[in-house]
C-alpha atoms as a PDB file:
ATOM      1  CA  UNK A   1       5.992   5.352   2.095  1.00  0.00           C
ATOM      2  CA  UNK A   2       6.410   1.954   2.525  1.00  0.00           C
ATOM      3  CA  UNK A   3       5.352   1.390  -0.567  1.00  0.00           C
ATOM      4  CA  UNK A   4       7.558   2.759  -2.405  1.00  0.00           C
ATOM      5  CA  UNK A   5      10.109   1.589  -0.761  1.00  0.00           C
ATOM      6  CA  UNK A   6       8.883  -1.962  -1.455  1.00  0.00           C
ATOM      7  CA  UNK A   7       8.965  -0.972  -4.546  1.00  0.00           C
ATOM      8  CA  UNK A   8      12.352   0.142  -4.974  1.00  0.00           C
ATOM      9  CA  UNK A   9      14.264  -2.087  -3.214  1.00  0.00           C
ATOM     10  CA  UNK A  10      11.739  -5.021  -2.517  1.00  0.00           C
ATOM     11  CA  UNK A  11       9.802  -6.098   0.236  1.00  0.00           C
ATOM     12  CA  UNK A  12      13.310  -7.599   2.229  1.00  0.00           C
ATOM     13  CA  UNK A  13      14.525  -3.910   2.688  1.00  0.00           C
ATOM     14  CA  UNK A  14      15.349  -3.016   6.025  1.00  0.00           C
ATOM     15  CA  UNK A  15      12.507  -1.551   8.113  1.00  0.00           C
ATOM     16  CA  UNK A  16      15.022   1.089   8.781  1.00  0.00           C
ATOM     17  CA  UNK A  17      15.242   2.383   5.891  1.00  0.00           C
ATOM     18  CA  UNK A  18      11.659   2.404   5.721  1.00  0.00           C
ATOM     19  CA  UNK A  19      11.419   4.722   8.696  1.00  0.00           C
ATOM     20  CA  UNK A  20      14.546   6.734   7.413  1.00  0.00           C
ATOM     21  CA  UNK A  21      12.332   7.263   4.200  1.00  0.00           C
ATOM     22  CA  UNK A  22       8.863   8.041   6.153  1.00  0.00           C
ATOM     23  CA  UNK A  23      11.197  10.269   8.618  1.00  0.00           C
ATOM     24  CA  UNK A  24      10.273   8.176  11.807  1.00  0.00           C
ATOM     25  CA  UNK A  25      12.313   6.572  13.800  1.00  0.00           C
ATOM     26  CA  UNK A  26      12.173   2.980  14.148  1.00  0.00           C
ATOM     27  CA  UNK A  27      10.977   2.466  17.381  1.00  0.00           C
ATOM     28  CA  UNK A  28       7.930   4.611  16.172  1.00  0.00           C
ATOM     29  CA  UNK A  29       7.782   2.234  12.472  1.00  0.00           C
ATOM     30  CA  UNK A  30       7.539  -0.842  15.709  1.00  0.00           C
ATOM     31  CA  UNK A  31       4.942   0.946  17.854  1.00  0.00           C
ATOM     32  CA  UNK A  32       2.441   0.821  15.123  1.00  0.00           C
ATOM     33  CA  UNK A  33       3.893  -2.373  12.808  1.00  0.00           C
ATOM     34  CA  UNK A  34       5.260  -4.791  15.411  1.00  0.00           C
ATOM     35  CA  UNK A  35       6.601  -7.439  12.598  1.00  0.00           C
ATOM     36  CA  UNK A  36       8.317  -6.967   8.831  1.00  0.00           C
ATOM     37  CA  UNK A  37       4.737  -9.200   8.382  1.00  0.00           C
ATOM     38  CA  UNK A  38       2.545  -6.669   9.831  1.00  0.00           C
ATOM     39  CA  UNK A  39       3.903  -3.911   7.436  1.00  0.00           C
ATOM     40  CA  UNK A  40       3.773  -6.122   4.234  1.00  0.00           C
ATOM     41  CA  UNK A  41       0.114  -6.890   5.326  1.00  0.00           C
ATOM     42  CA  UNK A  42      -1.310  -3.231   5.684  1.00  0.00           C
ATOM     43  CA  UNK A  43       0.907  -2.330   2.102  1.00  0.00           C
ATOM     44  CA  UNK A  44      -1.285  -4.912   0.333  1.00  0.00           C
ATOM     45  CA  UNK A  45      -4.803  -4.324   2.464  1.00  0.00           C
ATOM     46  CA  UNK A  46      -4.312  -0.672   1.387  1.00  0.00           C
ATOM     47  CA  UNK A  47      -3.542  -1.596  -2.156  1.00  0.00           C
ATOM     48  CA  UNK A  48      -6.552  -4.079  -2.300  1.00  0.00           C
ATOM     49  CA  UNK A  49      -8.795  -1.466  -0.425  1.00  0.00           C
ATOM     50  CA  UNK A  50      -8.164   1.015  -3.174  1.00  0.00           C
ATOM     51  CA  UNK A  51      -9.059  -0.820  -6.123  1.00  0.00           C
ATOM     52  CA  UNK A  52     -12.117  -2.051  -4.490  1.00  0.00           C
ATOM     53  CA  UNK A  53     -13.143   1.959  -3.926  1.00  0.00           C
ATOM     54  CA  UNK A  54     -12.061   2.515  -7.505  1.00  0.00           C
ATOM     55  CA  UNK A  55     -14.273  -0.107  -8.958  1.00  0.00           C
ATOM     56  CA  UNK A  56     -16.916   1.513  -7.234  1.00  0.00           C
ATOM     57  CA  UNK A  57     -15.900   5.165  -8.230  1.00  0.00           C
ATOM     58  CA  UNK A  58     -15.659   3.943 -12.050  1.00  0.00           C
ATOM     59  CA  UNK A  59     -19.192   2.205 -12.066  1.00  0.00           C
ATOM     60  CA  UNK A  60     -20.941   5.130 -10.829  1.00  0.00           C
ATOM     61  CA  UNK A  61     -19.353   7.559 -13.583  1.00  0.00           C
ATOM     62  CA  UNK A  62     -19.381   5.064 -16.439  1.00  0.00           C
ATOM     63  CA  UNK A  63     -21.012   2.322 -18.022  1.00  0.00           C
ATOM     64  CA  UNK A  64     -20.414  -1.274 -16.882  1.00  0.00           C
ATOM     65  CA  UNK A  65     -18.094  -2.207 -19.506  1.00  0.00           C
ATOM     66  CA  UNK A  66     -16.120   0.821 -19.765  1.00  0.00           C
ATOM     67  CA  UNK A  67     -15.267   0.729 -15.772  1.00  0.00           C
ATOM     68  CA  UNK A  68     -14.252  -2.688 -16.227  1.00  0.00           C
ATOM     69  CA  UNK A  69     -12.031  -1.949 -18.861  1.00  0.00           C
ATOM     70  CA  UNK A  70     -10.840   1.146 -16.947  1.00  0.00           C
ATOM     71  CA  UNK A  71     -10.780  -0.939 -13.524  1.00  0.00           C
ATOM     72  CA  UNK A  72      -8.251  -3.919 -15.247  1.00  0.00           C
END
C-alpha cells in the first residue's frame, strides 16, 4: 500500500495517511516501520527484490536476449 501511496502523493505524504490507506492504525504502521526512512527503505528493497526474481523468471522461459529486452 505504501506504494501506491508514494506514488500518488510522493514519498513526503503523511505516514497517516499511509495507514488510513492500508486500514491500520498508526501506532501499528510504527510497530513494524519505526521511521518515515524505514518505510521508504522496505518500498524500494521490495521493488528491487522483484525485478531481481523477474530477471530470473524471464531467463528461464526465454532466450537471453529476449528476457533482457523484456526485463528493461
Amino acid at each position: 500500500m505504501a506504494k501506491t501511496v508514494f506514488a500518488d502523493q510522493g514519498v513526503d505524504v503523511s505516514l497517516n495517511e499511509i495507514a488510513r490507506r492500508a486500514g491500520v492504525g498508526i501506532g501499528t504502521l510504527y510497530r513494524h516501520f519505526p521511521t518515515r526512512g524505514a518505510i521508504v527503505e522496505a518500498v524500494y528493497r521490495r521493488e528491487v527484490e522483484q525485478s531481481a526474481g523477474s530477471a530470473s523468471r524471464l531467463l528461464g522461459s526465454l532466450p537471453p536476449g529476449v528476457a533482457l529486452g523484456e526485463w528493461i
